[in-house]
Protein backbone atom coordinates (compact mmCIF):
# COMPACT_ATOMS: atom_id res chain seq x y z
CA UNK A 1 -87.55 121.98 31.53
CA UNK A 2 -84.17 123.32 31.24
CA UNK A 3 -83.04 120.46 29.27
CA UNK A 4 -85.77 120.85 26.32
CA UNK A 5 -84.55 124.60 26.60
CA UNK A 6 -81.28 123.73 26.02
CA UNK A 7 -81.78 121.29 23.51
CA UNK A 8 -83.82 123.66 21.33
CA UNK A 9 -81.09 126.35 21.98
CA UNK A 10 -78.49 123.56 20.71
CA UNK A 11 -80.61 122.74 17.77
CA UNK A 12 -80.51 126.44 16.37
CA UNK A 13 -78.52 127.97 14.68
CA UNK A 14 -79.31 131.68 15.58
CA UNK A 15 -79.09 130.81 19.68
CA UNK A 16 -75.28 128.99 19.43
CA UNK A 17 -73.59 131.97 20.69
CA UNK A 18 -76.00 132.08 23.90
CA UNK A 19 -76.01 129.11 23.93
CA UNK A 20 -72.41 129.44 26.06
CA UNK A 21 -74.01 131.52 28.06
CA UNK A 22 -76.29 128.82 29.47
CA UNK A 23 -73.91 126.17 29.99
CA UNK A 24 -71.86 128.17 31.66
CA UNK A 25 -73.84 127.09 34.44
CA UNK A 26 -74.09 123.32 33.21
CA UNK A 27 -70.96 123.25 31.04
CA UNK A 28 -71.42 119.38 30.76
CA UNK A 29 -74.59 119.08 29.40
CA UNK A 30 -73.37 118.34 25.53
CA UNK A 31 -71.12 115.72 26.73
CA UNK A 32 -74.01 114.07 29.21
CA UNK A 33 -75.19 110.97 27.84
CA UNK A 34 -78.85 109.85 27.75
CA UNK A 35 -80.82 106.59 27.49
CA UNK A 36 -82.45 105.58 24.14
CA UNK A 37 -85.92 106.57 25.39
CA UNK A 38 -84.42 110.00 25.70
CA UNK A 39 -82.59 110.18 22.45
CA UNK A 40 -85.71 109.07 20.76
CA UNK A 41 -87.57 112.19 22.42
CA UNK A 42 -84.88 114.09 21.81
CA UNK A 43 -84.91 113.55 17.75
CA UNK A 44 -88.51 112.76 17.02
CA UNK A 45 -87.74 108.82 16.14
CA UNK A 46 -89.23 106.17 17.87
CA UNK A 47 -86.79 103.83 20.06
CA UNK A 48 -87.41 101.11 17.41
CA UNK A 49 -85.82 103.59 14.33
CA UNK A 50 -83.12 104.69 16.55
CA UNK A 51 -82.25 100.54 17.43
CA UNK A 52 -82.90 99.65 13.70
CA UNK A 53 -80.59 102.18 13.10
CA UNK A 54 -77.94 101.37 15.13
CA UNK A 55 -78.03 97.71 13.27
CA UNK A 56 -78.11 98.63 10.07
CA UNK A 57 -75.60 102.03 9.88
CA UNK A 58 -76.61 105.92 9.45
CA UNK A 59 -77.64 106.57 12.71
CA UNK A 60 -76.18 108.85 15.55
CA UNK A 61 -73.22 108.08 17.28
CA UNK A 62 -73.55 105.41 20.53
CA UNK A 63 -72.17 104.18 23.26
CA UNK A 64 -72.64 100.68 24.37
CA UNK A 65 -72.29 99.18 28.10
CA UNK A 66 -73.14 95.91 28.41
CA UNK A 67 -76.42 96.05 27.31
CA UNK A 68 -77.23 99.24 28.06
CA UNK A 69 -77.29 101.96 25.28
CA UNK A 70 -76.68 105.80 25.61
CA UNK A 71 -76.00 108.70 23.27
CA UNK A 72 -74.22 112.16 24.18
CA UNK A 73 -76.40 115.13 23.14
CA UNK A 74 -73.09 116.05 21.20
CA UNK A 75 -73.44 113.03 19.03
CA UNK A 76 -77.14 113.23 18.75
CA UNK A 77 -77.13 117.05 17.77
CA UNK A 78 -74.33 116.73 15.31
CA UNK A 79 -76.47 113.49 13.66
CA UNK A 80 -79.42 115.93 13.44
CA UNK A 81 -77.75 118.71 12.00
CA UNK A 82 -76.14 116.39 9.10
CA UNK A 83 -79.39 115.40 7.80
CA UNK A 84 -80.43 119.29 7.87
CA UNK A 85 -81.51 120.29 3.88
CA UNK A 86 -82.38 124.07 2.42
CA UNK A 87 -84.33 122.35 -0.31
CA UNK A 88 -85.45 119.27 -1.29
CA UNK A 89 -82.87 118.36 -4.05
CA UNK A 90 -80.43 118.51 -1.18
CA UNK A 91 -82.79 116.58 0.41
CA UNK A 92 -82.67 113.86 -2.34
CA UNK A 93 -79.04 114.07 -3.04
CA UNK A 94 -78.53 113.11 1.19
CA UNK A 95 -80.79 110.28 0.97
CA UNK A 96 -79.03 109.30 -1.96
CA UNK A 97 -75.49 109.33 -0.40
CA UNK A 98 -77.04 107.87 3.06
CA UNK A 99 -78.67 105.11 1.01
CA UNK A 100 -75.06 104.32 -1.17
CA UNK A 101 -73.05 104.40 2.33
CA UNK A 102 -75.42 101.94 4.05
């Protein structure tokens, strides 16, 4: 519970300043890393767009052990906030730079 709390808090803008007020109790929590069945929660992508994504560029930051794949919220809240538009010609313009960087 206190992670989705967090996570929303991370997510918007308006609640960054408090948001050092709550991890002053958990002041790792940005830097944590979690599984892709996590991250997928965590963004609204299934675990097959975040691994397609991971293979073919544009995707969040990772970390690879072995086999084993993890993000840091860091990484997966920066990724998020990259693809954030006011409008949709911003919108447009992002897919077009994502889509002539892939």
């Amino acid at each position: 519970m206190i992670d989705d709390l967090l996570w929303r808090l991370a997510l918007s803008a308006e609640s960054l300043p408090s948001l050092e007020d709550l991890l002053r109790d958990r002041p790792t929590f940005l830097d944590e890393h979690v599984d892709e069945t996590e991250a997928a929660r965590l963004t609204g992508r299934t675990v097959f767009a975040l691994q397609a994504l991971r293979s073919r560029g544009g995707g969040p930051v990772f970390h690879k052990t072995g086999r084993r794949v993890t993000y840091a919220r860091r990484d997966l809240i920066a990724w998020l906030k990259a693809g954030r538009c006011k409008n949709t010609v911003q919108g447009h313009q992002l897919a077009r730079q994502r889509a002539a960087t892939a």
